[in-house]
C-alpha atoms as a PDB file:
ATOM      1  CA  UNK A   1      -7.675 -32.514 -38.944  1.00  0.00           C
ATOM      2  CA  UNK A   2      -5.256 -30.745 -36.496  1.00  0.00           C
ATOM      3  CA  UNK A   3      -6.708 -30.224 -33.182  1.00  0.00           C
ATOM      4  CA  UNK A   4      -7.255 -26.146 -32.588  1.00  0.00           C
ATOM      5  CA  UNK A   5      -5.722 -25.040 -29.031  1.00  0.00           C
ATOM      6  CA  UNK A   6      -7.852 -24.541 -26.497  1.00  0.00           C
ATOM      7  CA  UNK A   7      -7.676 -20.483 -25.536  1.00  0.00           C
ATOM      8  CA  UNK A   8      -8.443 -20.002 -22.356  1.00  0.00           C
ATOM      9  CA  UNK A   9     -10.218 -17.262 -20.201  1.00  0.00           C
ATOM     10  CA  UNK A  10      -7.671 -16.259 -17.664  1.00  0.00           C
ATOM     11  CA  UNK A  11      -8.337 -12.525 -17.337  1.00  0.00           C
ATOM     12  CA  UNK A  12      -9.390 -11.439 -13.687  1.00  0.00           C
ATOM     13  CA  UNK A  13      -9.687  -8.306 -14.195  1.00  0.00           C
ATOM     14  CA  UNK A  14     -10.431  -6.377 -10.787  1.00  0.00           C
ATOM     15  CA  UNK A  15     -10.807  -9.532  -9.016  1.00  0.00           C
ATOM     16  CA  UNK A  16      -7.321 -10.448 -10.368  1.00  0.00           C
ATOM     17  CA  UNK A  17      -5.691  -7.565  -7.749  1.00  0.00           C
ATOM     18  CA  UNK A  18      -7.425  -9.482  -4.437  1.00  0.00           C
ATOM     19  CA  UNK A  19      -7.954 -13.006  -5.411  1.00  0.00           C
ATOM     20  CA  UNK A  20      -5.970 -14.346  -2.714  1.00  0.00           C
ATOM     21  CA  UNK A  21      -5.730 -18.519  -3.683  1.00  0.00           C
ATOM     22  CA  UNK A  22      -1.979 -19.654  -2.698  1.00  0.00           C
ATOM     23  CA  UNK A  23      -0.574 -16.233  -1.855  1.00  0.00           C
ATOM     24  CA  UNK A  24       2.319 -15.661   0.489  1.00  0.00           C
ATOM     25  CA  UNK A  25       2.692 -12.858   2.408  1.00  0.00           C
ATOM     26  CA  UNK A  26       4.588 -10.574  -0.050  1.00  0.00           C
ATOM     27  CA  UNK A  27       1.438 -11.021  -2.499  1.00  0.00           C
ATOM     28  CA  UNK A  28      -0.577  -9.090   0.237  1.00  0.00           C
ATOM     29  CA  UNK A  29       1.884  -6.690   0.440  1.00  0.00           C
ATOM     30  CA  UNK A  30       1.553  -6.149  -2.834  1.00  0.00           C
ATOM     31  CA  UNK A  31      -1.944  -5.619  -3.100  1.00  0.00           C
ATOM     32  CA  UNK A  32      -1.614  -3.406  -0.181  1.00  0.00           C
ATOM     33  CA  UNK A  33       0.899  -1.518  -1.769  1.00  0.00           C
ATOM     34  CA  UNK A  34      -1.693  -0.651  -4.564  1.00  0.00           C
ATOM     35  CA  UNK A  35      -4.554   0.201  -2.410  1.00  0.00           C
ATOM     36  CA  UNK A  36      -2.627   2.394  -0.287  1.00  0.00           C
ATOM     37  CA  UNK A  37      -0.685   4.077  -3.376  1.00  0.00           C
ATOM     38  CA  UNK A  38      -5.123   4.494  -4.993  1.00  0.00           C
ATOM     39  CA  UNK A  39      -5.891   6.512  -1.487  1.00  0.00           C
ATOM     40  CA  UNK A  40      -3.136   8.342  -1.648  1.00  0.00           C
ATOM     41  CA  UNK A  41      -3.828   9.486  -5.245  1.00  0.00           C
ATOM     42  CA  UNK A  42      -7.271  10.052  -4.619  1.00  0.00           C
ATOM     43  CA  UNK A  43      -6.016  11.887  -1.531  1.00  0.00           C
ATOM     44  CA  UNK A  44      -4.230  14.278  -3.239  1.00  0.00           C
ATOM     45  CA  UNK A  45      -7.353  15.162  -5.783  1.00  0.00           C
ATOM     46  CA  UNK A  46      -9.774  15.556  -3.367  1.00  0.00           C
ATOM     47  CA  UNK A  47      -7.081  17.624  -1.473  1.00  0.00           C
ATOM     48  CA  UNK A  48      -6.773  20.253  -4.457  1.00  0.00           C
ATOM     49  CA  UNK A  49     -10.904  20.729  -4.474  1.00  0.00           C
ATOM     50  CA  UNK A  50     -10.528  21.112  -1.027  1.00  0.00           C
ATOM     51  CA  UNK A  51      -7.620  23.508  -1.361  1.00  0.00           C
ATOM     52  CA  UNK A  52      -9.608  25.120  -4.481  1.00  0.00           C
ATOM     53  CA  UNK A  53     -12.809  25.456  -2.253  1.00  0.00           C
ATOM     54  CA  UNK A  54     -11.219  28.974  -0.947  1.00  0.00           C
ATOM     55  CA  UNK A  55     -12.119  30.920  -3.940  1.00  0.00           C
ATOM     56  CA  UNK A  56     -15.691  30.575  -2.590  1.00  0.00           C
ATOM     57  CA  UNK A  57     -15.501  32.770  -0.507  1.00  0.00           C
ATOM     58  CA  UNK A  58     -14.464  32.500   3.813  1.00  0.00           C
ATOM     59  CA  UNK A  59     -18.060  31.635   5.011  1.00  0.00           C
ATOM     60  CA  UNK A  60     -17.316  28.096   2.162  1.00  0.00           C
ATOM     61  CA  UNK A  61     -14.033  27.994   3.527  1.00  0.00           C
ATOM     62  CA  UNK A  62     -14.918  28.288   7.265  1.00  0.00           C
ATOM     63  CA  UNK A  63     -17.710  25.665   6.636  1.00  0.00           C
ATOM     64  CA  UNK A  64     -15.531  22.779   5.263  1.00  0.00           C
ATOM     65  CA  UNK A  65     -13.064  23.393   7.526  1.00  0.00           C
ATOM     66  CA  UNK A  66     -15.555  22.886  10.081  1.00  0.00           C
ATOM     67  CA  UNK A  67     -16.633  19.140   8.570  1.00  0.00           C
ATOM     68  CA  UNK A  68     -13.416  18.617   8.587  1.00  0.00           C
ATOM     69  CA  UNK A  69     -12.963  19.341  12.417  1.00  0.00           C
ATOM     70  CA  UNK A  70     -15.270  15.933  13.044  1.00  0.00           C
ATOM     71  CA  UNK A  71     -14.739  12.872  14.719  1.00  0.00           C
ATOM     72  CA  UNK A  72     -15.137  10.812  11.790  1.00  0.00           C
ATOM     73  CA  UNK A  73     -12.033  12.922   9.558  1.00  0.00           C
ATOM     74  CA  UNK A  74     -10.020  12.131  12.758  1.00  0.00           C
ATOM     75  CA  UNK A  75     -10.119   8.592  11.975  1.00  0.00           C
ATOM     76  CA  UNK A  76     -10.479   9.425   8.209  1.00  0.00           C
ATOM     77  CA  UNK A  77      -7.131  11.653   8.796  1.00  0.00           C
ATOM     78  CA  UNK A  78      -5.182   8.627  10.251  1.00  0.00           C
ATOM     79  CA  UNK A  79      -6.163   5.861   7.756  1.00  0.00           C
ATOM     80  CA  UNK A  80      -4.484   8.427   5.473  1.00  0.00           C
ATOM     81  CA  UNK A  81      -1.705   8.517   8.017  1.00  0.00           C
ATOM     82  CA  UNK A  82      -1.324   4.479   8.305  1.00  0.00           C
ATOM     83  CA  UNK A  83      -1.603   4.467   4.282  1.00  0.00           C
ATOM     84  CA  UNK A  84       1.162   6.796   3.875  1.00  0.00           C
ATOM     85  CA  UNK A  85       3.607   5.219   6.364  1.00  0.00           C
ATOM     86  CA  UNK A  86       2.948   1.852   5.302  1.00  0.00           C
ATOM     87  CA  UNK A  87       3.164   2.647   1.411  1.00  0.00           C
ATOM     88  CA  UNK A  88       6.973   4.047   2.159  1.00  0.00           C
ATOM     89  CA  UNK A  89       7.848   1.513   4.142  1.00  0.00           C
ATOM     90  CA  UNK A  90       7.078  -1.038   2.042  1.00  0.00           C
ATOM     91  CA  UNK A  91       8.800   0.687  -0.735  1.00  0.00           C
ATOM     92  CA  UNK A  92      11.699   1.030   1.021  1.00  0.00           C
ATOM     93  CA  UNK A  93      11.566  -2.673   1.518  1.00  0.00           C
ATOM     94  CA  UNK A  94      10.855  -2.846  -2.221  1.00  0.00           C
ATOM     95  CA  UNK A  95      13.758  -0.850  -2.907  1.00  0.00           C
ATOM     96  CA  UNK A  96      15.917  -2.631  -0.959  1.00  0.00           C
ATOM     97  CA  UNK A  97      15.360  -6.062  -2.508  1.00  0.00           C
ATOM     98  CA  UNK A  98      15.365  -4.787  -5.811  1.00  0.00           C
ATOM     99  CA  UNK A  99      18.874  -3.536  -5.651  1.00  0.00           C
ATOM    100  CA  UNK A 100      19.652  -7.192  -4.508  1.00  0.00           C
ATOM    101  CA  UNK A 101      20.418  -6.690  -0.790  1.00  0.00           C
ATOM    102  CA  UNK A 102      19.193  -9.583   1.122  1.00  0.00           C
ATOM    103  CA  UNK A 103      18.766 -12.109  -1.499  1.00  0.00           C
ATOM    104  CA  UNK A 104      21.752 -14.532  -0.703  1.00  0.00           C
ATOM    105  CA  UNK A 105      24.352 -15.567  -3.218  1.00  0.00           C
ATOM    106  CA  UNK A 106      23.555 -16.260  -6.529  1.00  0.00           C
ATOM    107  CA  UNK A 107      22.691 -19.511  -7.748  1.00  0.00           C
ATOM    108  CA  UNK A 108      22.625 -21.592 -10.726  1.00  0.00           C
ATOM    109  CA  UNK A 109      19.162 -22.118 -11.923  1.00  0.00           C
ATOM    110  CA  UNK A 110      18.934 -25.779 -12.060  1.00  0.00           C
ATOM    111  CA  UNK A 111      15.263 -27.402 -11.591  1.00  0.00           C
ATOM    112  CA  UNK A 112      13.986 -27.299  -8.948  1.00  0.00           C
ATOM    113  CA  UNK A 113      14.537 -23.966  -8.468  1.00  0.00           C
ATOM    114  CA  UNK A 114      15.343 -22.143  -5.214  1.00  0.00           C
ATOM    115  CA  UNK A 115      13.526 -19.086  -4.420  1.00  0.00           C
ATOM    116  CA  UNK A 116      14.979 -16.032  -2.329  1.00  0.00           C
ATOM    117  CA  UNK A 117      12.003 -15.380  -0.667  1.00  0.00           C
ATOM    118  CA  UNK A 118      13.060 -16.787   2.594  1.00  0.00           C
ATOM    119  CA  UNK A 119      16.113 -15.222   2.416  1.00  0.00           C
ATOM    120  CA  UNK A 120      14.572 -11.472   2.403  1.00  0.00           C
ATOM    121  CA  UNK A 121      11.581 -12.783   4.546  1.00  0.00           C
ATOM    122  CA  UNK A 122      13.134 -11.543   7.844  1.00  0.00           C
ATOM    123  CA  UNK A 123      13.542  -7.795   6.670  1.00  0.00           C
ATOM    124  CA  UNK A 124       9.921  -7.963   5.505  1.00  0.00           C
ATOM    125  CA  UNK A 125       8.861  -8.694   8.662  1.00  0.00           C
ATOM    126  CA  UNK A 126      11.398  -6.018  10.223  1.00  0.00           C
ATOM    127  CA  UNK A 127       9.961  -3.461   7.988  1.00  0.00           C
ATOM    128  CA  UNK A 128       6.552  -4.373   8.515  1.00  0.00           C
ATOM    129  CA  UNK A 129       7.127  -4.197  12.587  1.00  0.00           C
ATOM    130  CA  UNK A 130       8.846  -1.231  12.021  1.00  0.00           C
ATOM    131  CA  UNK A 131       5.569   0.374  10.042  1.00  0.00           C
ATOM    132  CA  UNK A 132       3.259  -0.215  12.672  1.00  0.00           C
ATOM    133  CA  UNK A 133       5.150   0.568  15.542  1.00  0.00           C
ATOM    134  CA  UNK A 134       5.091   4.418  13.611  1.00  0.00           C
ATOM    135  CA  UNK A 135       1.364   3.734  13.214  1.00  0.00           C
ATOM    136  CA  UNK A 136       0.862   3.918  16.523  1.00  0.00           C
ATOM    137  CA  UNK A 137       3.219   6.334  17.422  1.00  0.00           C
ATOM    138  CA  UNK A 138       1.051   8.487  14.800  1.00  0.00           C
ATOM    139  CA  UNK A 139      -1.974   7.274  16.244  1.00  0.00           C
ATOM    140  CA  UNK A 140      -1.205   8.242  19.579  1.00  0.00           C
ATOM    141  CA  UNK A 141      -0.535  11.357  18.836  1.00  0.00           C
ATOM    142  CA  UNK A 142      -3.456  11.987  16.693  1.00  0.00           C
ATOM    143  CA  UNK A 143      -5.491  10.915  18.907  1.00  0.00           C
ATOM    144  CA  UNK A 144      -4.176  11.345  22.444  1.00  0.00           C
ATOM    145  CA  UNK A 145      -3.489  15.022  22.240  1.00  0.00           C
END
């Protein structure tokens, strides 16, 4: 008798997008990436009931508008801020390495293999820096008016 394979369960589902085992920092920019791309989506759907909320009438209209004069959509106004700048930044960054800039010269793939990670590290970091120094330019000027 042939010994049957052994399948195994290796689907993470949601977990799968945040399990963070042996991840380098490019994995976290990744899931980033997607969370911030998800608010931004769901940013732009509750922005079109918002938008669609006129056809009430002015005293529906004058009454959101209101809520949305609140401390808390302040803070709720730059997380979508933060999310925005740091979703184009890092796909600029994406961009950028995916076009090949910054990944060093080509080399033949013998075992063990050499990853380009390193060599594209320093513009992540230059990116990142970059990102939040806007953040808090944004910030500031949100909130320091």
């Amino acid at each position: 008798m042939a010994n049957k394979p052994t399948a195994y369960n290796n689907r993470l589902g949601l977990k799968g997008w945040v399990y963070a085992g042996n991840y380098t920092f490019e994995r976290y920019l990744y899931i980033g990436h997607r969370l911030s791309g998800l608010g931004l989506i769901s940013y732009m759907v509750l922005h079109i009931i918002e938008t669609a909320n006129r056809m009430r009438g002015e005293e529906a209209w004058a009454a959101l508008m209101g809520l949305f004069a609140s401390p808390v959509f302040k803070i709720v106004e730059y997380l979508l801020f933060a999310a925005a700048v740091f979703h184009a930044m890092n796909g600029v960054r994406l961009l950028l390495v995916e076009l090949g800039f910054f990944l060093g010269k080509p080399q033949e793939p013998i075992f063990p293999y050499k990853s380009s990670v390193m060599k594209h590290r320093p513009l992540t970091y230059i990116i990142m820096l970059l990102a939040g120094l806007l953040m808090a330019l944004g910030g500031s000027s949100l909130f320091f008016e």
